[in-house]
PDB file of N, CA and C in Angstrom:
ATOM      1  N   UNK A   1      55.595  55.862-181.323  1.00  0.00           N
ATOM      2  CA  UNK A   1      55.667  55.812-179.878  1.00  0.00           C
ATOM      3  C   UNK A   1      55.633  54.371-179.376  1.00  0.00           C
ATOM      4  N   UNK A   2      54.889  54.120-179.784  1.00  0.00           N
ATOM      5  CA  UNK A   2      54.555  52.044-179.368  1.00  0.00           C
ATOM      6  C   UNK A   2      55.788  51.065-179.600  1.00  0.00           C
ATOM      7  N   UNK A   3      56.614  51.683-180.939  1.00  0.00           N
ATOM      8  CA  UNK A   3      57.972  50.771-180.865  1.00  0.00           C
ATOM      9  C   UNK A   3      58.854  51.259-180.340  1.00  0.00           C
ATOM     10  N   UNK A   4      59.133  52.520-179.932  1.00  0.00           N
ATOM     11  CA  UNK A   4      60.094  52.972-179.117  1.00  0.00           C
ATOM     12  C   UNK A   4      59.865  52.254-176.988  1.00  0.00           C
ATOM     13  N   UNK A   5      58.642  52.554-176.999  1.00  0.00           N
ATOM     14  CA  UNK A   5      58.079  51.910-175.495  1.00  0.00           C
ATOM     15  C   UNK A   5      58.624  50.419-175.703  1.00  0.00           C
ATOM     16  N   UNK A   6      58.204  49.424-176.985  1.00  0.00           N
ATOM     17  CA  UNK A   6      58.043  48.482-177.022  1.00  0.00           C
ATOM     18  C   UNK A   6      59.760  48.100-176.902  1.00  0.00           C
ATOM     19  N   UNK A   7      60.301  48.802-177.350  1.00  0.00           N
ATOM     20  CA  UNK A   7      61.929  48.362-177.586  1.00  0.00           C
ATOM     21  C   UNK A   7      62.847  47.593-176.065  1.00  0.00           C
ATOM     22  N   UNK A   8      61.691  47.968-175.124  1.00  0.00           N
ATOM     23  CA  UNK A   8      62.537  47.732-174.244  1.00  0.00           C
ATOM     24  C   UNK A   8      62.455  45.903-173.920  1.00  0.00           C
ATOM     25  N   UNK A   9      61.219  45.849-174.382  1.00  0.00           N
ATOM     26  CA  UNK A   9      60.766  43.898-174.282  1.00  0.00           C
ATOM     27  C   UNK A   9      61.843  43.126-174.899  1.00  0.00           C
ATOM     28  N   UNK A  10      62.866  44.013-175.729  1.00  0.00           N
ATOM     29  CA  UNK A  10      63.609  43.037-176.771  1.00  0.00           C
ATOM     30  C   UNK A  10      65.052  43.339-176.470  1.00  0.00           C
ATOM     31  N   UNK A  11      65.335  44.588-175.952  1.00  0.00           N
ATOM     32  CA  UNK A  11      66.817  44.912-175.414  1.00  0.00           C
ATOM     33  C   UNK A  11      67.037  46.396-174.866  1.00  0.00           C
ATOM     34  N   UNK A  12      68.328  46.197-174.352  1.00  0.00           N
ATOM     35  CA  UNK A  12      68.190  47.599-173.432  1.00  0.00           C
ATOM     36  C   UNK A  12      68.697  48.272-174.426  1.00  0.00           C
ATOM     37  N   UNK A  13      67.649  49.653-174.319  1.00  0.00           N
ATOM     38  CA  UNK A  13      67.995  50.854-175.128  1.00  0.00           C
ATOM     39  C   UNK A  13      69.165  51.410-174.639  1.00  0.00           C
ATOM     40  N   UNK A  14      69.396  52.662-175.977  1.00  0.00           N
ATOM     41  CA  UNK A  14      70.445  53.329-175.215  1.00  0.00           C
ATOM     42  C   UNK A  14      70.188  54.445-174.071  1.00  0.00           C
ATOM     43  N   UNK A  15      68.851  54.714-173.649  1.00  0.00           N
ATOM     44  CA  UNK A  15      68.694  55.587-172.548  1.00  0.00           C
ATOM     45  C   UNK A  15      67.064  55.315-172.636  1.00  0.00           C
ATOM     46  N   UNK A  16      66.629  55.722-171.519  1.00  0.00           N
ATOM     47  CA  UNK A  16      65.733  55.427-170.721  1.00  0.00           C
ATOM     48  C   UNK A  16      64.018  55.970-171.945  1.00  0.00           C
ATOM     49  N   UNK A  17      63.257  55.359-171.849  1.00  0.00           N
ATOM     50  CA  UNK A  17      61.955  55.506-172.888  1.00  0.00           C
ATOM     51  C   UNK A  17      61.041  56.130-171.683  1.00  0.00           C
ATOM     52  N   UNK A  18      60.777  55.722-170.387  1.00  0.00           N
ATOM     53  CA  UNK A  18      59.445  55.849-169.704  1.00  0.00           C
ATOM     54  C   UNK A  18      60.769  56.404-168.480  1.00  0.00           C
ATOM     55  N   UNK A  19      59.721  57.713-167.914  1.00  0.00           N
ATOM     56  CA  UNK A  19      60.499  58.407-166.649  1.00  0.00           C
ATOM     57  C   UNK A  19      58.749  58.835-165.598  1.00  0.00           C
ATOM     58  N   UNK A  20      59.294  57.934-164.062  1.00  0.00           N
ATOM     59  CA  UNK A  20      58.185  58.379-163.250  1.00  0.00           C
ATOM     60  C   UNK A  20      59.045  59.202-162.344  1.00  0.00           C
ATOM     61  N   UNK A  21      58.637  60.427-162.956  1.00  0.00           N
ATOM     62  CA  UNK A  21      59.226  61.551-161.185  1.00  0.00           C
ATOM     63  C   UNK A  21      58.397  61.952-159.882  1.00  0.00           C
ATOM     64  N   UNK A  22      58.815  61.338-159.308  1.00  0.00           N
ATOM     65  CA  UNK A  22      58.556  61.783-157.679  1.00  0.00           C
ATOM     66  C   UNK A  22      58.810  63.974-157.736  1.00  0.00           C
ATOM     67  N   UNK A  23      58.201  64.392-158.074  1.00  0.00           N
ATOM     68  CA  UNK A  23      58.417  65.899-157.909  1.00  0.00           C
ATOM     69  C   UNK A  23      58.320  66.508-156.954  1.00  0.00           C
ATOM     70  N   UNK A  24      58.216  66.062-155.382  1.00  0.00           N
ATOM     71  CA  UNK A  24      57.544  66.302-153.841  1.00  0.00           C
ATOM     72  C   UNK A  24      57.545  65.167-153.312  1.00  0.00           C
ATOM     73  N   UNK A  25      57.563  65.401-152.198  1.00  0.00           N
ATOM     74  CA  UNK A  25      56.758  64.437-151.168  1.00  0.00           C
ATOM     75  C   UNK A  25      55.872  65.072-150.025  1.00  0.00           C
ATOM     76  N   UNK A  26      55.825  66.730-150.685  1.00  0.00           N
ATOM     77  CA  UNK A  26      54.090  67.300-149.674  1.00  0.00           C
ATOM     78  C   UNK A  26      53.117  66.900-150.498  1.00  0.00           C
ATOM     79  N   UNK A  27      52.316  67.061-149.594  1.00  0.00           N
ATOM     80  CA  UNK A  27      50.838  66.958-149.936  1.00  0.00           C
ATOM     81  C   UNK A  27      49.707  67.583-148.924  1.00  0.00           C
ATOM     82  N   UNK A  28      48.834  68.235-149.366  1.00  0.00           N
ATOM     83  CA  UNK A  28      47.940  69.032-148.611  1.00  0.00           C
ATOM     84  C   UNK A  28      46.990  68.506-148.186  1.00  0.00           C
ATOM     85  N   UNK A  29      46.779  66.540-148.310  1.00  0.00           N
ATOM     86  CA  UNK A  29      45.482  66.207-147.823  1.00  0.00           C
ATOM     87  C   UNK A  29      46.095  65.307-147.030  1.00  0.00           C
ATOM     88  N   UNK A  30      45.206  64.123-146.213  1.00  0.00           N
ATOM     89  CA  UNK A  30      45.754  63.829-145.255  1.00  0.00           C
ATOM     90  C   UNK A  30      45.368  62.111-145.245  1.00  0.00           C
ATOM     91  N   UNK A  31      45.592  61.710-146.392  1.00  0.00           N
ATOM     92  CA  UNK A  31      45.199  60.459-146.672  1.00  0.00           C
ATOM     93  C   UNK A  31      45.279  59.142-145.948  1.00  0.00           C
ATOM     94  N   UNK A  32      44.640  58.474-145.033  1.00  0.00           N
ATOM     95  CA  UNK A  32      44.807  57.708-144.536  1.00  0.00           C
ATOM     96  C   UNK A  32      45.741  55.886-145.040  1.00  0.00           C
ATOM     97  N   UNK A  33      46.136  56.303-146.624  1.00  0.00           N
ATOM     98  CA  UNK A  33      45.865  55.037-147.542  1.00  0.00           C
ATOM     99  C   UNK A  33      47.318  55.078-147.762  1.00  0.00           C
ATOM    100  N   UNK A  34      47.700  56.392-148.011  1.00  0.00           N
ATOM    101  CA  UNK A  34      49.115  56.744-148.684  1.00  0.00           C
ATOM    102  C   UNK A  34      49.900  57.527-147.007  1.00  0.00           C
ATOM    103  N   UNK A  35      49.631  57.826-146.229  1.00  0.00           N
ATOM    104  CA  UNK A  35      50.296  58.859-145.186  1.00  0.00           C
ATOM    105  C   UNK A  35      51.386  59.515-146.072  1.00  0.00           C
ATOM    106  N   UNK A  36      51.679  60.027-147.171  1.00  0.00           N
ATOM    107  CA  UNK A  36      53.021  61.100-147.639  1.00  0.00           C
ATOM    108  C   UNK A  36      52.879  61.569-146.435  1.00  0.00           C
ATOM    109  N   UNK A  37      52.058  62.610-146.072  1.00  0.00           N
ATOM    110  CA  UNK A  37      51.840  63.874-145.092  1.00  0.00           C
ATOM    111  C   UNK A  37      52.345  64.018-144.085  1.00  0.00           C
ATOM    112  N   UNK A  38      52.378  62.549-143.598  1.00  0.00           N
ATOM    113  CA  UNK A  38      53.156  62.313-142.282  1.00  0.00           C
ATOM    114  C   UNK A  38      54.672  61.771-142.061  1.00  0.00           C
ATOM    115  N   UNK A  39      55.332  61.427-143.672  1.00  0.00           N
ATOM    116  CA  UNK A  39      56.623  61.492-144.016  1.00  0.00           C
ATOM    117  C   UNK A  39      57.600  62.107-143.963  1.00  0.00           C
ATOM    118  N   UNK A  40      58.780  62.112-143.300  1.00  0.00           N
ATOM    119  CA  UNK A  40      59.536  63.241-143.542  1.00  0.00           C
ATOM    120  C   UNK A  40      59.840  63.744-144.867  1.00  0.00           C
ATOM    121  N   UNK A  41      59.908  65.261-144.606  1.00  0.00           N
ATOM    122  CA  UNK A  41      60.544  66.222-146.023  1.00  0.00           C
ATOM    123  C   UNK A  41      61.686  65.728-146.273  1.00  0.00           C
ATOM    124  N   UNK A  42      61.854  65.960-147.677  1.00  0.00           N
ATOM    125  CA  UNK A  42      63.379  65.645-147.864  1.00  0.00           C
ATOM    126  C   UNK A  42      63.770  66.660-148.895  1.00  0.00           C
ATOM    127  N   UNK A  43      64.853  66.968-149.598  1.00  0.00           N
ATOM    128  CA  UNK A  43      65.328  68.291-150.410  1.00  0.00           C
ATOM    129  C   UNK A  43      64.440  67.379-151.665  1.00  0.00           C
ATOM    130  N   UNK A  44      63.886  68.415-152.400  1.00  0.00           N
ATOM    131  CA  UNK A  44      63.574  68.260-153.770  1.00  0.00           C
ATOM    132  C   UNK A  44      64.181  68.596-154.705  1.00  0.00           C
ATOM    133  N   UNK A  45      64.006  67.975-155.771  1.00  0.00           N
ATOM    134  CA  UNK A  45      65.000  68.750-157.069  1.00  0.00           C
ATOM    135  C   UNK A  45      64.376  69.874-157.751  1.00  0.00           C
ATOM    136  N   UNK A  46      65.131  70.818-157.702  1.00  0.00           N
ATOM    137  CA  UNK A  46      64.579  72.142-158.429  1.00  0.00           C
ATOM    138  C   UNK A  46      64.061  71.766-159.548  1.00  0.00           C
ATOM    139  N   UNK A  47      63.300  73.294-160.218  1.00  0.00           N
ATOM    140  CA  UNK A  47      62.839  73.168-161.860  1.00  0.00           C
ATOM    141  C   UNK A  47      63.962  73.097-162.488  1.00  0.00           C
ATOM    142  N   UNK A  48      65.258  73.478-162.176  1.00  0.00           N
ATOM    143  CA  UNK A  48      66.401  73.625-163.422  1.00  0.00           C
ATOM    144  C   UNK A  48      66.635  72.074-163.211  1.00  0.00           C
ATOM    145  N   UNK A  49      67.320  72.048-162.101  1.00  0.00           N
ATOM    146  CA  UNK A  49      67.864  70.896-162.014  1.00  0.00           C
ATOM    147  C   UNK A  49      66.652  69.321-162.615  1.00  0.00           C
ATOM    148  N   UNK A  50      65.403  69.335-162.140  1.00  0.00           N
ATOM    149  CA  UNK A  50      64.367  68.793-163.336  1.00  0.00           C
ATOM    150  C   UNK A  50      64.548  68.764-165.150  1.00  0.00           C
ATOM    151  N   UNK A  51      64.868  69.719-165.010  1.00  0.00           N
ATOM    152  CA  UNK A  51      64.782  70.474-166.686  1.00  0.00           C
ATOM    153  C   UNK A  51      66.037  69.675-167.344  1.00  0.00           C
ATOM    154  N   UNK A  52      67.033  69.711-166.558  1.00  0.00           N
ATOM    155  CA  UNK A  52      68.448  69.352-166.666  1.00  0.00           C
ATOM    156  C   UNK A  52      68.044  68.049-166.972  1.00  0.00           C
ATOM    157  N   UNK A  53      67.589  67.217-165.838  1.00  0.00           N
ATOM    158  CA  UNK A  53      67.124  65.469-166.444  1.00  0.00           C
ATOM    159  C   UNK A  53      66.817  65.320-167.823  1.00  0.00           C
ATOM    160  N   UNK A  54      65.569  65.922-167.888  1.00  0.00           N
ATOM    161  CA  UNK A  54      64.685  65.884-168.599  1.00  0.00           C
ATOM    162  C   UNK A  54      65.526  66.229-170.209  1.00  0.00           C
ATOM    163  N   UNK A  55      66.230  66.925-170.027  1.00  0.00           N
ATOM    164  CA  UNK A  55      67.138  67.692-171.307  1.00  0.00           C
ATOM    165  C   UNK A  55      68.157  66.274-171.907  1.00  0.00           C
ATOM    166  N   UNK A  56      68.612  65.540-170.867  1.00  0.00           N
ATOM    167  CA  UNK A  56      69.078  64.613-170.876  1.00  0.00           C
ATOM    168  C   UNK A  56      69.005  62.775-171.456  1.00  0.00           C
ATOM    169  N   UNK A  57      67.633  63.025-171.800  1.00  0.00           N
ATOM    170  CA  UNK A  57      66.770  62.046-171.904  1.00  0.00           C
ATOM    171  C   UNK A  57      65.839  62.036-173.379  1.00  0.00           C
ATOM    172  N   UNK A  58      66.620  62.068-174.442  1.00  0.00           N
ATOM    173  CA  UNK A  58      66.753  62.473-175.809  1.00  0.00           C
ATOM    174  C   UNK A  58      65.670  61.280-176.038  1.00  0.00           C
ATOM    175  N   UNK A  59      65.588  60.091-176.048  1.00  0.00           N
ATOM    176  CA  UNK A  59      64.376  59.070-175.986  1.00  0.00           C
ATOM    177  C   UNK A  59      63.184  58.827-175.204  1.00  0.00           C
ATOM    178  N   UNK A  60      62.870  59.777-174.689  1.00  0.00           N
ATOM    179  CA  UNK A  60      61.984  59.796-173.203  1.00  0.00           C
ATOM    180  C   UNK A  60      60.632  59.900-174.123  1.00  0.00           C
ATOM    181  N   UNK A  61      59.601  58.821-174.139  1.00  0.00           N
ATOM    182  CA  UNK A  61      58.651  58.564-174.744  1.00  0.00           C
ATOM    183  C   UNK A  61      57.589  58.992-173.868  1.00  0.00           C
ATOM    184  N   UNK A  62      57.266  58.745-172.714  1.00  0.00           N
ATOM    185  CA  UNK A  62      56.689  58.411-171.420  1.00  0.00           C
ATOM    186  C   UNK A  62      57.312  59.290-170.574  1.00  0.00           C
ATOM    187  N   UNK A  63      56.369  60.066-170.119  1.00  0.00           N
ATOM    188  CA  UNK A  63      56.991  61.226-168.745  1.00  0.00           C
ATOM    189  C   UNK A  63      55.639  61.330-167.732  1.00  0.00           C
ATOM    190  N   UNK A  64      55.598  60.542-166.298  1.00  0.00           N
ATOM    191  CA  UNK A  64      55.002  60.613-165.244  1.00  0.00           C
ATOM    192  C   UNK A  64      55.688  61.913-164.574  1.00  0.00           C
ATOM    193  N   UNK A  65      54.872  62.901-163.683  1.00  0.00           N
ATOM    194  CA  UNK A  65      54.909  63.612-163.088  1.00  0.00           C
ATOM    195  C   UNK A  65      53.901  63.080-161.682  1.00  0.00           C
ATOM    196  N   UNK A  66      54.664  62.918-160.722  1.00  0.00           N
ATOM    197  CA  UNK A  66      53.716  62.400-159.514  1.00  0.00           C
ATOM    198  C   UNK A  66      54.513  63.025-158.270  1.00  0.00           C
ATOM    199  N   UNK A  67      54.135  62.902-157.125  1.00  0.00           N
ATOM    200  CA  UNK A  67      54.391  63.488-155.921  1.00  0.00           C
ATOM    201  C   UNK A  67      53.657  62.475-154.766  1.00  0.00           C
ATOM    202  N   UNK A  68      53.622  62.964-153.861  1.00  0.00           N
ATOM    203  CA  UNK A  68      52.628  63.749-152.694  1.00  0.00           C
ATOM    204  C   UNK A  68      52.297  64.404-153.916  1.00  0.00           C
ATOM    205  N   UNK A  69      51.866  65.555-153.674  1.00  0.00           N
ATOM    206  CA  UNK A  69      50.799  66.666-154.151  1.00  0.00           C
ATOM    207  C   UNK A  69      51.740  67.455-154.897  1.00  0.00           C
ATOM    208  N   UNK A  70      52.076  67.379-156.558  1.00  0.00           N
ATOM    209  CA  UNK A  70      52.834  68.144-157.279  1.00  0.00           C
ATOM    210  C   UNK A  70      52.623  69.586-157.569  1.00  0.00           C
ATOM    211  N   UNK A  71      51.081  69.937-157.031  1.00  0.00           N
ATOM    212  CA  UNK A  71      51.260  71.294-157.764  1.00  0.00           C
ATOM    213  C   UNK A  71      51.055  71.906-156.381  1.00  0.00           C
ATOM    214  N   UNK A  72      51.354  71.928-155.054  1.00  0.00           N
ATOM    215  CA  UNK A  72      52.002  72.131-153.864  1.00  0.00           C
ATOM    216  C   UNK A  72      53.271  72.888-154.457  1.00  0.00           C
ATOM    217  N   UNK A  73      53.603  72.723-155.045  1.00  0.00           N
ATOM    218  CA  UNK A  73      55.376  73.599-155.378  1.00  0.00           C
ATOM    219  C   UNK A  73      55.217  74.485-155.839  1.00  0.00           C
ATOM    220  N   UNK A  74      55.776  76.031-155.835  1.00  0.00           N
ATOM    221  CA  UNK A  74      55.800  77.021-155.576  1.00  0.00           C
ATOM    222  C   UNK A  74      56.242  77.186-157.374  1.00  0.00           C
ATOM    223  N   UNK A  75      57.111  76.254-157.755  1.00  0.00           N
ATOM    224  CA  UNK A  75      57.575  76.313-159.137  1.00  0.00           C
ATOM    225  C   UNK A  75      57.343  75.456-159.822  1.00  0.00           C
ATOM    226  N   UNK A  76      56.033  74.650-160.208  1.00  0.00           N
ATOM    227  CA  UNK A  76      55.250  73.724-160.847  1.00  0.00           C
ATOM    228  C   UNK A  76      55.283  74.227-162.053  1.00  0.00           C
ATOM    229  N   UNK A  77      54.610  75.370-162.244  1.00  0.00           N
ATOM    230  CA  UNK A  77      54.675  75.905-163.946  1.00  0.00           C
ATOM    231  C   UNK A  77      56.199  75.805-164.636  1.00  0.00           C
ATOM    232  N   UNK A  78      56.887  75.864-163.647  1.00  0.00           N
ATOM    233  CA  UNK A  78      58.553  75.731-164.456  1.00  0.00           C
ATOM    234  C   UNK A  78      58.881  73.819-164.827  1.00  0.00           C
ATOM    235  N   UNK A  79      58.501  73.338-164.081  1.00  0.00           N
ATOM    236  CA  UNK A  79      58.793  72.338-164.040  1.00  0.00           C
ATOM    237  C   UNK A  79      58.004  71.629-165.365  1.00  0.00           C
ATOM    238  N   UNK A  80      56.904  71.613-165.229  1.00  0.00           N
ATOM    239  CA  UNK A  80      56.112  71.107-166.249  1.00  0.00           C
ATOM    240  C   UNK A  80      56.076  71.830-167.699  1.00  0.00           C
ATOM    241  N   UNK A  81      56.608  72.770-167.424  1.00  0.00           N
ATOM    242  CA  UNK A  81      57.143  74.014-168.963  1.00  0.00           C
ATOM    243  C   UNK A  81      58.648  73.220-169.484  1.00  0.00           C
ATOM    244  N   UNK A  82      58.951  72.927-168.540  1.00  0.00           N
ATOM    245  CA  UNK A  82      60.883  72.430-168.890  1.00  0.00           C
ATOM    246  C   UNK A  82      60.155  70.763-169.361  1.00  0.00           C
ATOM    247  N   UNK A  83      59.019  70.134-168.717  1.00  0.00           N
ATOM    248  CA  UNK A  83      58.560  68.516-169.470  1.00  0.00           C
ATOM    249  C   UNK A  83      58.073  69.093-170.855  1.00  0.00           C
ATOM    250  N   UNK A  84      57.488  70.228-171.633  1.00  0.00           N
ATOM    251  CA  UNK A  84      57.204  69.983-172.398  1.00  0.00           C
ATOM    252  C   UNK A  84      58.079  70.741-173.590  1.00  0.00           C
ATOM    253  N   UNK A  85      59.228  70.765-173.210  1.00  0.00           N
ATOM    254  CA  UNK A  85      60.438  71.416-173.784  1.00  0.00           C
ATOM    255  C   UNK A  85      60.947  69.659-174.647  1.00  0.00           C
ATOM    256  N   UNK A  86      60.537  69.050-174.040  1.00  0.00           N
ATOM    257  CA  UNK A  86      61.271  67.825-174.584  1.00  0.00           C
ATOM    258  C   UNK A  86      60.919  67.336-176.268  1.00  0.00           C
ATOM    259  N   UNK A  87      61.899  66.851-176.733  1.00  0.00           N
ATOM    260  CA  UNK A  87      61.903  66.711-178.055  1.00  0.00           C
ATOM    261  C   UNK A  87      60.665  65.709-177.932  1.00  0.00           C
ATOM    262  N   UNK A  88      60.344  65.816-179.607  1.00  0.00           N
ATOM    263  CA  UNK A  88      58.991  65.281-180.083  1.00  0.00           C
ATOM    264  C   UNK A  88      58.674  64.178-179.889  1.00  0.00           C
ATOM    265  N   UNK A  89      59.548  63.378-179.581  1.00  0.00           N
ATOM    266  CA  UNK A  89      59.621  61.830-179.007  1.00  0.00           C
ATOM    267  C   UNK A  89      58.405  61.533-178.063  1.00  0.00           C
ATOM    268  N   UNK A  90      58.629  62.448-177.067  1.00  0.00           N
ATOM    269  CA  UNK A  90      57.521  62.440-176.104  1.00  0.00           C
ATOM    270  C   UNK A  90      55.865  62.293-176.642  1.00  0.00           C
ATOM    271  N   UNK A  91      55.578  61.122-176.374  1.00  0.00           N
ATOM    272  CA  UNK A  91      53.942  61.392-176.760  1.00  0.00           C
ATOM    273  C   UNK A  91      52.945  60.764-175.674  1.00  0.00           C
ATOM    274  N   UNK A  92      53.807  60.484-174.447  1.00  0.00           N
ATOM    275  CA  UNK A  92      52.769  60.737-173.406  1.00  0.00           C
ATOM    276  C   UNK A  92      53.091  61.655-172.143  1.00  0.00           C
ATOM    277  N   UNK A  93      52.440  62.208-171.603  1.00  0.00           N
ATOM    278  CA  UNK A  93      52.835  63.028-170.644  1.00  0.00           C
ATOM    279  C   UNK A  93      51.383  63.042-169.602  1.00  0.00           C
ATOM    280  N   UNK A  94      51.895  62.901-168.350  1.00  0.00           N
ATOM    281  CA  UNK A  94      50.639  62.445-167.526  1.00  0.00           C
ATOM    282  C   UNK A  94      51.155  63.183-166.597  1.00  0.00           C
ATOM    283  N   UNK A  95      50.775  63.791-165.417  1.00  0.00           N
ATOM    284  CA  UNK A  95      50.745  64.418-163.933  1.00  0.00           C
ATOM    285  C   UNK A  95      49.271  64.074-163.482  1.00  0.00           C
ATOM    286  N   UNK A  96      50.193  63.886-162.030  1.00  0.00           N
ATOM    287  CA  UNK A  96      48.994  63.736-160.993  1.00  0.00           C
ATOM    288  C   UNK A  96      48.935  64.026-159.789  1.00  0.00           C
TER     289      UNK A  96
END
């Protein structure tokens, strides 16, 4: 995992090692620090269409899951079922 992350200090890979997804922009609290809440909505990308990235991304070492408030979505379990569909490469996986 460490030389695949590391590969990028020395040249561009052939596809992307570290992915931060924005999965939302709701959120159910009302944070004075971040305002999401008070942001406009905008269309999100479905679980397929997620899954689809993600399927895409044969070197993806590093997978952030972030939002506003990700598990706000009605189809979170799909989404995060289709992140851990990813080939073995993956050896970090974080949501928040």
């Amino acid at each position: 995992m460490i030389a695949r992350l590391t590969e990028t200090w020395a040249r561009r890979p052939p596809s992307p090692t570290r992915l931060v997804v924005d999965v939302t922009r709701r959120c159910n609290l009302r944070c004075e620090m971040c305002k999401t809440w008070a942001r406009p909505r905008t269309d999100e990308l479905s679980a397929a269409e997620l899954a689809s990235l993600f399927s895409q991304l044969p070197r993806l070492t590093w997978l952030d899951i972030t939002g506003g408030e990700p598990f706000v979505r009605g189809d979170i379990e799909a989404v995060l079922s289709s992140a851990l569909q990813l080939p073995a490469a993956l050896g970090m996986f974080h949501f928040q």
